[in-house]
C-alpha atoms as a PDB file:
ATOM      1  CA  UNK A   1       0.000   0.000   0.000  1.00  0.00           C
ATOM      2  CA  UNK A   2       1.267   3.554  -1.002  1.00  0.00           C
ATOM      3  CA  UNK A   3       0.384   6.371   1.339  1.00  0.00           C
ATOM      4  CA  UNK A   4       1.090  10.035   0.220  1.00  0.00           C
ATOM      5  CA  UNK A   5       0.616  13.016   2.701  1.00  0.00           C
ATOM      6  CA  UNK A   6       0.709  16.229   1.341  1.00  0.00           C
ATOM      7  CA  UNK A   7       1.710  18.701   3.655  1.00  0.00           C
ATOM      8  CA  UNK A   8      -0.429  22.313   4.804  1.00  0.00           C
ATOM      9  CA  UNK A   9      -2.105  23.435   1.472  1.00  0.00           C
ATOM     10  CA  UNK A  10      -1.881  27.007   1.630  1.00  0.00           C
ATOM     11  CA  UNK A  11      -5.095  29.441   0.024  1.00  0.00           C
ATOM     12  CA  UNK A  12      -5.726  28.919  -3.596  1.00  0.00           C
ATOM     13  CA  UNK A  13      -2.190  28.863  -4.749  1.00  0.00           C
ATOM     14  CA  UNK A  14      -2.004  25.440  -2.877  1.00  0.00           C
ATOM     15  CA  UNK A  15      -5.575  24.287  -3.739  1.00  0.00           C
ATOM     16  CA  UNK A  16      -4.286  25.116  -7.861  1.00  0.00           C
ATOM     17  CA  UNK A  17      -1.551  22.986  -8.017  1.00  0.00           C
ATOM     18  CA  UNK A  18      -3.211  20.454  -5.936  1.00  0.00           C
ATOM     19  CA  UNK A  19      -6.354  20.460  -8.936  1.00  0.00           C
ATOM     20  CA  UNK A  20      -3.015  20.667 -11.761  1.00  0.00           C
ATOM     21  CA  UNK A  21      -0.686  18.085 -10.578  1.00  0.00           C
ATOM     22  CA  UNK A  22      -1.787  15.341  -7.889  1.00  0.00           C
ATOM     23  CA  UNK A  23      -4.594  13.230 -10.199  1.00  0.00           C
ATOM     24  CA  UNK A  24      -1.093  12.626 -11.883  1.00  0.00           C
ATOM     25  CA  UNK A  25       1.059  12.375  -9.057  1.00  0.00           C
ATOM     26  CA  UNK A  26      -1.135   9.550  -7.801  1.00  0.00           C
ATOM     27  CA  UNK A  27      -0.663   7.775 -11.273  1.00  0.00           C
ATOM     28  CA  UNK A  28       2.552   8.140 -11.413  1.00  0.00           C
ATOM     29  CA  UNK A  29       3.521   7.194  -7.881  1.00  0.00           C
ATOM     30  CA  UNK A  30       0.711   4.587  -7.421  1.00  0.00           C
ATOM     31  CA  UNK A  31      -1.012   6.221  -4.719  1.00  0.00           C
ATOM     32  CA  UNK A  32      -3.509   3.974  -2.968  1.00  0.00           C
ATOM     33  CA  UNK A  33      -4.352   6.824  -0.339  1.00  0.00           C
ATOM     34  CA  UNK A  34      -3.783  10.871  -0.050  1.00  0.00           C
ATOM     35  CA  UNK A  35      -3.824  12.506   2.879  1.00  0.00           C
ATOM     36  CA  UNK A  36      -3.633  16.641   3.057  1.00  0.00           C
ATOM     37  CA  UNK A  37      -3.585  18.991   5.867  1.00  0.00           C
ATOM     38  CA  UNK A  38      -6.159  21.586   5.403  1.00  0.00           C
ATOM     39  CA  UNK A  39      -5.973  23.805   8.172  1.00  0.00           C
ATOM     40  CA  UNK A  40      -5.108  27.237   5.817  1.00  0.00           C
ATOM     41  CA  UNK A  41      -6.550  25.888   2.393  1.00  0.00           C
ATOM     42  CA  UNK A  42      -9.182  29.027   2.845  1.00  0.00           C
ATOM     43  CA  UNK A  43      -7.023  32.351   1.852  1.00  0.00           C
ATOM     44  CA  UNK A  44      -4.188  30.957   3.964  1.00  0.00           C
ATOM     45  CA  UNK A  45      -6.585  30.560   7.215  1.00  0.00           C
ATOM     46  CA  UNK A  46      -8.842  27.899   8.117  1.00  0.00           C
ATOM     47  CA  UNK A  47     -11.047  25.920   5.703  1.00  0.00           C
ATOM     48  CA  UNK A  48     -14.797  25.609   4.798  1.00  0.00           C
ATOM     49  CA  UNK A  49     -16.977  22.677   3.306  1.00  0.00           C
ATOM     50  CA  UNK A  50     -16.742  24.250  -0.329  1.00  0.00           C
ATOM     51  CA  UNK A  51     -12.862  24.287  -0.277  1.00  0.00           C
ATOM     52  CA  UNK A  52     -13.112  20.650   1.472  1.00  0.00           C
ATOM     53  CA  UNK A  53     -15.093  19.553  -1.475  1.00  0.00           C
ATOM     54  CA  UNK A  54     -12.877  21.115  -3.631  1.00  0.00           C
ATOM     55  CA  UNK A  55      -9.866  19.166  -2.311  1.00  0.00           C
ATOM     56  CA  UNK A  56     -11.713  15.803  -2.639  1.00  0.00           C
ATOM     57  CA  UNK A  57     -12.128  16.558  -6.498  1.00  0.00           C
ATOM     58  CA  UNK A  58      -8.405  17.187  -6.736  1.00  0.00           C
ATOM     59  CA  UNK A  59      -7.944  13.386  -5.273  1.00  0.00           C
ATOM     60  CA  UNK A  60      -7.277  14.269  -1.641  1.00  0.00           C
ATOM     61  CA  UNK A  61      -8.868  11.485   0.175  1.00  0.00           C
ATOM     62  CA  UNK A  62      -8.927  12.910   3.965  1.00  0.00           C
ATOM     63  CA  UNK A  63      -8.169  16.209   5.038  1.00  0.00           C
ATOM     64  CA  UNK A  64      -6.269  16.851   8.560  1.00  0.00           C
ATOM     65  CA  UNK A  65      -6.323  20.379  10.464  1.00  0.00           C
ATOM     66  CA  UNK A  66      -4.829  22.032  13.255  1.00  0.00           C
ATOM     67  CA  UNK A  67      -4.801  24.735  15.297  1.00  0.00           C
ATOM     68  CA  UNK A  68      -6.643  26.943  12.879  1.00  0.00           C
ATOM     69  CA  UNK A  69      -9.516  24.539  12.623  1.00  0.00           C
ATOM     70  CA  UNK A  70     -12.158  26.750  13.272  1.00  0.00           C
ATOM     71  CA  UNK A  71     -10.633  30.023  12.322  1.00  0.00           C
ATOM     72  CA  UNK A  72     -13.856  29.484   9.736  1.00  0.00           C
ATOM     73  CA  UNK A  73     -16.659  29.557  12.075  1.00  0.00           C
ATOM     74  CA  UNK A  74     -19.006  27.780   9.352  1.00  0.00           C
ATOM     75  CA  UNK A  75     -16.535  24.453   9.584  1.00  0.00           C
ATOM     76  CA  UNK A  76     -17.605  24.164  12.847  1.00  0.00           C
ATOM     77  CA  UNK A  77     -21.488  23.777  11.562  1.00  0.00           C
ATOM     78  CA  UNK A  78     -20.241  21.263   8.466  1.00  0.00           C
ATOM     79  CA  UNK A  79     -17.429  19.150   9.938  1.00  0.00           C
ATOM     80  CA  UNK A  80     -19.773  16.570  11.440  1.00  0.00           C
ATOM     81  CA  UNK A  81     -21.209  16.204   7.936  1.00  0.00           C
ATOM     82  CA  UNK A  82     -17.505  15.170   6.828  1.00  0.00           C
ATOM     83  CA  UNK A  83     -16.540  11.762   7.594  1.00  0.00           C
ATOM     84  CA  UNK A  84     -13.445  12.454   5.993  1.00  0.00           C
ATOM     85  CA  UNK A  85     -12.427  15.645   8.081  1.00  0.00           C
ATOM     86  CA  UNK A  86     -10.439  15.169  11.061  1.00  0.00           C
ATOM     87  CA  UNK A  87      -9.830  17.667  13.823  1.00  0.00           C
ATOM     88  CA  UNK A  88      -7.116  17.669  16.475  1.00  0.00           C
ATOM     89  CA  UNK A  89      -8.300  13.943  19.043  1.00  0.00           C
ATOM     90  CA  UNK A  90      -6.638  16.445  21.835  1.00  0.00           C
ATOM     91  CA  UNK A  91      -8.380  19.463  21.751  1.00  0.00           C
ATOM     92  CA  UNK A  92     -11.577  19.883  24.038  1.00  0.00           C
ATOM     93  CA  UNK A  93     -14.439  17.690  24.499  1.00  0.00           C
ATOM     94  CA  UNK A  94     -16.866  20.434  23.170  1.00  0.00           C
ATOM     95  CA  UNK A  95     -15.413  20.399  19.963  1.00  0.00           C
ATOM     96  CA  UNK A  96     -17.222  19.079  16.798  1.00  0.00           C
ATOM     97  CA  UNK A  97     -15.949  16.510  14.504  1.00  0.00           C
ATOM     98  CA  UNK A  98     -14.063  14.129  15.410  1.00  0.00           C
ATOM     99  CA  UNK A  99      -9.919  13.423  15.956  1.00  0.00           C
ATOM    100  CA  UNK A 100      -9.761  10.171  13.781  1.00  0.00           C
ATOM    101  CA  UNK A 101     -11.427   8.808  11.032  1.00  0.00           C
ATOM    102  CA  UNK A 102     -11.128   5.220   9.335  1.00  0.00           C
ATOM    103  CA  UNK A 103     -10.736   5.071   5.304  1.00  0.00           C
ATOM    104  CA  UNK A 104     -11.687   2.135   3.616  1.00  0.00           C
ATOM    105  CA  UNK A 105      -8.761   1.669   0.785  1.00  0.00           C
ATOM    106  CA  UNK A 106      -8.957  -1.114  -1.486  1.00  0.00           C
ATOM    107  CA  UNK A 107     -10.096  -3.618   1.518  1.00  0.00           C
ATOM    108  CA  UNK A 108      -8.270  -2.236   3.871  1.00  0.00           C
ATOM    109  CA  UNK A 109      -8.911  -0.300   6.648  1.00  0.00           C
ATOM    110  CA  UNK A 110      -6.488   2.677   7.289  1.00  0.00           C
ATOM    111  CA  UNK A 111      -6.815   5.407  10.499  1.00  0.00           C
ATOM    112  CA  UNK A 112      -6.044   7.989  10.426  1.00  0.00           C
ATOM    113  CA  UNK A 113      -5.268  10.867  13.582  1.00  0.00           C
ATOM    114  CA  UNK A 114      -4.641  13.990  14.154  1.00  0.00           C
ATOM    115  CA  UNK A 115      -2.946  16.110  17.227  1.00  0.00           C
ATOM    116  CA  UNK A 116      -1.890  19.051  18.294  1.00  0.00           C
ATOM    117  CA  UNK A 117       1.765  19.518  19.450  1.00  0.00           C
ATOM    118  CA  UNK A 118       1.675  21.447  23.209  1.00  0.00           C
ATOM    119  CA  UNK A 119       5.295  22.802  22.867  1.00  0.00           C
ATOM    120  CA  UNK A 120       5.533  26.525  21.685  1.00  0.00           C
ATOM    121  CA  UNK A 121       1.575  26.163  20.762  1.00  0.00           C
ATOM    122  CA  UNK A 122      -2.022  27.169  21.895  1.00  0.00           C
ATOM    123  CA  UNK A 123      -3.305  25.341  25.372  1.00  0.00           C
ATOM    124  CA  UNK A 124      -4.350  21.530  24.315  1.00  0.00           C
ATOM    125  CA  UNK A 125      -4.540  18.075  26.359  1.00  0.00           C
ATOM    126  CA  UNK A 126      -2.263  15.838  26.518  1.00  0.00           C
ATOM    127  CA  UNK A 127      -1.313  14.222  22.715  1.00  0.00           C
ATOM    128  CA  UNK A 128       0.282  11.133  24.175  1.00  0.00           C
ATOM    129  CA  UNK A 129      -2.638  10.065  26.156  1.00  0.00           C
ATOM    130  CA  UNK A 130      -5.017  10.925  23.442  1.00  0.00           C
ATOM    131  CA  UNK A 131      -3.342   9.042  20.779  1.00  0.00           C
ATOM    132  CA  UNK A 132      -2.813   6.034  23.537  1.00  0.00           C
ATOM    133  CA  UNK A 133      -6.591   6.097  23.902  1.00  0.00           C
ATOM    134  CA  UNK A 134      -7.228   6.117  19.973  1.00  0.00           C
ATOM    135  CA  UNK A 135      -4.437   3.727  19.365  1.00  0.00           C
ATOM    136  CA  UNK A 136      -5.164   0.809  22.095  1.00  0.00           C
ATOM    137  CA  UNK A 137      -9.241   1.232  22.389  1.00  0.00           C
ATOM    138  CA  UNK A 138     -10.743   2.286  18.792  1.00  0.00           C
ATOM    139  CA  UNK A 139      -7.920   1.039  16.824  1.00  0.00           C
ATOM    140  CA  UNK A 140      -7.784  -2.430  18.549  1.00  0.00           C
ATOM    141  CA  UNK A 141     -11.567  -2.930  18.357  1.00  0.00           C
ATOM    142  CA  UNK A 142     -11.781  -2.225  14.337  1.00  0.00           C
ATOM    143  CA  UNK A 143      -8.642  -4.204  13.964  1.00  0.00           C
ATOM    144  CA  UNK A 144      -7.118  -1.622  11.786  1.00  0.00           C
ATOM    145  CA  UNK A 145      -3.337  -1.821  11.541  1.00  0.00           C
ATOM    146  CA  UNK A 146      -2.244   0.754   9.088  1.00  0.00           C
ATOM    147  CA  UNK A 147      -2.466   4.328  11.064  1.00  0.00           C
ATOM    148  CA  UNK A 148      -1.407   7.348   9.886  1.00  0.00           C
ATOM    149  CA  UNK A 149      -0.796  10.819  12.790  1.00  0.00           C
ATOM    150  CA  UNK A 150      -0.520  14.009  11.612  1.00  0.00           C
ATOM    151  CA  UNK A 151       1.161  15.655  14.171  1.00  0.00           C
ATOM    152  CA  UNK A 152       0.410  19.827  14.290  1.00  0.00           C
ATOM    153  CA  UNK A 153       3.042  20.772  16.531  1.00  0.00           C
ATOM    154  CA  UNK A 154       6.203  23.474  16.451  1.00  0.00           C
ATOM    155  CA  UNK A 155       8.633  21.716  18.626  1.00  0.00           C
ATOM    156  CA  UNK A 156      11.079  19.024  16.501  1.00  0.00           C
ATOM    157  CA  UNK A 157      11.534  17.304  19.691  1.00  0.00           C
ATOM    158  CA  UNK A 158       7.755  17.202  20.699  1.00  0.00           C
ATOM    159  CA  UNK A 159       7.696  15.184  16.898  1.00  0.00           C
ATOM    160  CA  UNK A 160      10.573  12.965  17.363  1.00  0.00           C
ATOM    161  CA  UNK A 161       9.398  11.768  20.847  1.00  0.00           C
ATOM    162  CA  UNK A 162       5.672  11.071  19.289  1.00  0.00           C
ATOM    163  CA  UNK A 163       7.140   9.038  16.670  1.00  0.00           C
ATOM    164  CA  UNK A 164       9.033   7.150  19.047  1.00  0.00           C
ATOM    165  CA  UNK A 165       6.059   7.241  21.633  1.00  0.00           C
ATOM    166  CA  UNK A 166       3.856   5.030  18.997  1.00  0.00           C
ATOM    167  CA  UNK A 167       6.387   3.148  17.323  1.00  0.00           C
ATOM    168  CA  UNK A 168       5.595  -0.148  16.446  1.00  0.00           C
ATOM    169  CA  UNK A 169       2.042   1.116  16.291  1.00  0.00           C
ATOM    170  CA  UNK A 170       1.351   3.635  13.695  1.00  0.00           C
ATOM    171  CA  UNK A 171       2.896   3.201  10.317  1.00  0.00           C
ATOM    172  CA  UNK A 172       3.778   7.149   9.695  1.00  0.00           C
ATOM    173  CA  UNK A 173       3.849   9.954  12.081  1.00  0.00           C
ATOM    174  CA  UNK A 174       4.197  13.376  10.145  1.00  0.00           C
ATOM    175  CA  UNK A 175       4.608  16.288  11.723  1.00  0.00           C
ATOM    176  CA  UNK A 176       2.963  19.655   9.965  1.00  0.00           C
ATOM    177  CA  UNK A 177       2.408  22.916  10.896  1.00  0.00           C
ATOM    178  CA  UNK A 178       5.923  24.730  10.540  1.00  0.00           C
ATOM    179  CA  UNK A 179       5.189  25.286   6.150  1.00  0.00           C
ATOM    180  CA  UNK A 180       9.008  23.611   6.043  1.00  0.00           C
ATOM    181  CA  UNK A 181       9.766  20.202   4.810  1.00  0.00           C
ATOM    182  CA  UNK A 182      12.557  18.879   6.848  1.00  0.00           C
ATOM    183  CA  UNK A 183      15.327  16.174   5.614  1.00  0.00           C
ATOM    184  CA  UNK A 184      15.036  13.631   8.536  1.00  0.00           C
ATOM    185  CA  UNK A 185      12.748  10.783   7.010  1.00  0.00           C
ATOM    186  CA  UNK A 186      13.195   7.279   8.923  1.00  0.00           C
ATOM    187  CA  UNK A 187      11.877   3.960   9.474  1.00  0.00           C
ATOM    188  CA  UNK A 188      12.266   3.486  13.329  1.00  0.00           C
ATOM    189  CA  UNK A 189      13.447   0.394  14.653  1.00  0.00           C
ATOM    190  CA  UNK A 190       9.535  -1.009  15.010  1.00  0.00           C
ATOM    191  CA  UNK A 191       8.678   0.165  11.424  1.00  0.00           C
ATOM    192  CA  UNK A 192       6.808   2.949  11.743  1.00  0.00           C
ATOM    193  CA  UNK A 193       8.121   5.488   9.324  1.00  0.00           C
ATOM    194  CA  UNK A 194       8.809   9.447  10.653  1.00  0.00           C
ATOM    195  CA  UNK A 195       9.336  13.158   9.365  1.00  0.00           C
ATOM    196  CA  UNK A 196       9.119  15.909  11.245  1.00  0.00           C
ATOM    197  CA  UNK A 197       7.434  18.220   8.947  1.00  0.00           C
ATOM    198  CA  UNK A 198       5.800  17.630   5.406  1.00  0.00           C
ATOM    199  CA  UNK A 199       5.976  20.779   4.120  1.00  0.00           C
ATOM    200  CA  UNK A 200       3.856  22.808   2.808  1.00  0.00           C
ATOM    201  CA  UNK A 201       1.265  22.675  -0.508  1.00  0.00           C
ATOM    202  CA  UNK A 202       1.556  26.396  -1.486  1.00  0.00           C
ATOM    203  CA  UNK A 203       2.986  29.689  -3.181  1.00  0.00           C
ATOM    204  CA  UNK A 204       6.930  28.704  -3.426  1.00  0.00           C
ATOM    205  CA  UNK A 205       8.003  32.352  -2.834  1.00  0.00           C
ATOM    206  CA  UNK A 206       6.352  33.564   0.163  1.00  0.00           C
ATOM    207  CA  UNK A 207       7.027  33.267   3.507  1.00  0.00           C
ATOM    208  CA  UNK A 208       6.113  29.672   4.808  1.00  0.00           C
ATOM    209  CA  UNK A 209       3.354  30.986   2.276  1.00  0.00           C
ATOM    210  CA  UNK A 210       2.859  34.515   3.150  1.00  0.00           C
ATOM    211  CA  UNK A 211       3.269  37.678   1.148  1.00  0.00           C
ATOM    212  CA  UNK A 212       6.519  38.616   1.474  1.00  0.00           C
ATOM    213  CA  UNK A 213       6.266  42.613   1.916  1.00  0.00           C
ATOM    214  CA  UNK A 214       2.950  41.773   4.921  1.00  0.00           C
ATOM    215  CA  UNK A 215       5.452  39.452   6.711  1.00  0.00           C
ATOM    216  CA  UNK A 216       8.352  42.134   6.869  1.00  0.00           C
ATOM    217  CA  UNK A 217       6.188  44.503   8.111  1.00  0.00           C
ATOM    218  CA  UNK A 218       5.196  42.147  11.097  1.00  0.00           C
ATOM    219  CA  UNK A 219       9.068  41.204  11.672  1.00  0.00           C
ATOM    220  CA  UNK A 220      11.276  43.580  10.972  1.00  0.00           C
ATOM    221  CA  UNK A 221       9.133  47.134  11.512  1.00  0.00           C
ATOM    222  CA  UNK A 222       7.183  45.567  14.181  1.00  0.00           C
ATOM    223  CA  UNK A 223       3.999  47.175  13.039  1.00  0.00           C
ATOM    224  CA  UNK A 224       0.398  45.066  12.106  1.00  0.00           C
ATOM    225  CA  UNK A 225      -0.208  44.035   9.127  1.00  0.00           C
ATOM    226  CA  UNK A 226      -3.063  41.591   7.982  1.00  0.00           C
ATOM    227  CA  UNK A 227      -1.228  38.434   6.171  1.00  0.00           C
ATOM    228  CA  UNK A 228      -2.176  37.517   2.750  1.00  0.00           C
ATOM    229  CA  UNK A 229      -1.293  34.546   1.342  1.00  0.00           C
ATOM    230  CA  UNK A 230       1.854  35.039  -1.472  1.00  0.00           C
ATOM    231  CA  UNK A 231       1.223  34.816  -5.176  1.00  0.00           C
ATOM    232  CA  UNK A 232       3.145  33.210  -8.263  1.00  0.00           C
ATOM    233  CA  UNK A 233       4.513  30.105  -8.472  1.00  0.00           C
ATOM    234  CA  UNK A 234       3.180  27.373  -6.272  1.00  0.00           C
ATOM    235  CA  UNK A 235       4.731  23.762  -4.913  1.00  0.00           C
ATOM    236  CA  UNK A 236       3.843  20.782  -3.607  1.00  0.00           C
ATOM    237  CA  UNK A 237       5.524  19.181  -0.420  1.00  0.00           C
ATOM    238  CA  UNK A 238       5.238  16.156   1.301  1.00  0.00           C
ATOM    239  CA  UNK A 239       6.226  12.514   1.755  1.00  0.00           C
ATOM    240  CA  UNK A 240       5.450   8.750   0.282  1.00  0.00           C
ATOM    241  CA  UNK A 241       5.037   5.734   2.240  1.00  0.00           C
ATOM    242  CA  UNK A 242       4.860   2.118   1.447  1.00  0.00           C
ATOM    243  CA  UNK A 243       3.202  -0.076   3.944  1.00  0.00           C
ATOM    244  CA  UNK A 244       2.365  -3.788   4.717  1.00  0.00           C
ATOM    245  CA  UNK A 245      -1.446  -3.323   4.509  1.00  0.00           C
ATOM    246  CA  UNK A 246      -0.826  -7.391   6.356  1.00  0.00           C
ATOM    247  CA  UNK A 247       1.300  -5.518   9.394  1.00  0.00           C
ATOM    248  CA  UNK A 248       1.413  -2.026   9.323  1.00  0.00           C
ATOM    249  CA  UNK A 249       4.895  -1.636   9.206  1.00  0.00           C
ATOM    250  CA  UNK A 250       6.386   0.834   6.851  1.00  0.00           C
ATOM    251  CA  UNK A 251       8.432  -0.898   3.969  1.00  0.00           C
ATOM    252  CA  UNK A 252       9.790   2.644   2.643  1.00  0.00           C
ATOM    253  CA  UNK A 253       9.766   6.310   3.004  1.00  0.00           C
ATOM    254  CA  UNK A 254      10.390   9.262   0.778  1.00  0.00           C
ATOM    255  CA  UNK A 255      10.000  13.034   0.696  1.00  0.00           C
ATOM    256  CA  UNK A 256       7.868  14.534  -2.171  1.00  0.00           C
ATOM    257  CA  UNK A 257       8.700  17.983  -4.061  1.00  0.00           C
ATOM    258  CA  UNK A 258       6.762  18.930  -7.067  1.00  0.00           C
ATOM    259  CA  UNK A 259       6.830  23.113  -8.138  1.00  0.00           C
ATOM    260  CA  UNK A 260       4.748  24.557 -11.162  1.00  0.00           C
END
């Protein structure tokens, strides 16, 4: 089984090449399964139904989120409508939608989860014990032994210590969330395969997406400015994975780049 994640697709720059270049990306890399974080897909902040929709045609097959999961207030009315939507399993009980979802690929059952790092980041529970709960309860029940986490967090150790945390039990943890693919792809020695952070699926010459001039402004006058999401060229980033659908162990791992 081939799993590609695509990391944080950023406004419609990212939702473009997404529409242009994955239907062939998944031919040419025999894609059974594509997962996509969708946390900014709407103008660089949040995401709606229409936009989810939008990413489904492209041949996203579940969308994770983040900490900007509701920075659309309609997603909050839709999400529940979206089996295929998956919010952070750590944030508060009174959120809607739910923190994992179960795809049904070719036969075979794959989770999928999604947390929120607590290092550097907004207030959220505990990620270990969440995913412990997800991973020994739900997962164990279905019977479902290929899991994919998408881990929102900032902190490169917070990552490293949730891949090790559930190895042996998840077959990728990804990290997103910092718009920079890092270089550190592994199999760990139980086979689940790790990389701190996807990427990003979105303008190649902003600032982790942003308009450069908006972003200066912020940093280096210290004054407000609203952030708008860069223009021009556009990339995708993220990372491949072959799995035994029979174990869940990772066979292989490899980043993805693709730019217009």
């Amino acid at each position: 089984m081939k799993i590609l994640f695509l990391g944080d697709v950023v406004g419609n720059p990212g939702r473009r090449i997404l529409r242009e270049r994955l239907p062939e990306l998944r031919r040419s890399l025999g894609v059974d399964v594509c997962i996509a974080n969708g946390e900014n897909a709407a103008a660089g902040l949040g995401i709606n139904a229409s936009i989810a929709r939008e990413m489904y045609q492209a041949g996203v097959d579940c969308i994770t989120l983040g900490n900007h999961s509701w920075s659309r207030h309609e997603n909050q009315s839709s999400i529940d409508s979206d089996p295929c939507m998956v919010r952070p399993a750590n944030g508060p009980a009174t959120w809607p939608g739910k923190g994992f979802a179960f795809l049904d690929v070719a036969g075979v059952t794959v989770l999928v989860v999604n947390l929120l790092g607590r290092v550097s980041m907004d207030p959220a529970d505990d990620p270990f014990a969440a995913v412990d709960a997800i991973l020994e309860g739900i997962r164990k029940e279905k019977g479902c032994r290929v899991t994919v986490i998408d881990f929102h967090a900032e902190a490169t150790s917070e990552k490293a210590v949730m891949a090790h945390f559930v190895d042996g039990r998840a077959t990728l943890v990804v990290g997103t969330h910092t718009h920079v693919q890092t270089a550190d792809e592994r199999i760990l020695e139980r086979g689940t395969a790790f990389l701190t952070d996807a990427g990003m699926t979105g303008p190649a010459d902003g600032i982790i997406g942003m308009d450069v001039a908006c972003s200066m402004r912020r940093i280096v006058e210290r004054m407000p400015a609203q952030f708008e999401v860069a223009k021009g060229t556009a990339r995708i980033d993220g990372v491949l994975v072959e799995a035994d659908p029979a174990t869940g162990r990772a066979l292989s791992i490899r980043r993805i780049q693709e730019v217009e």
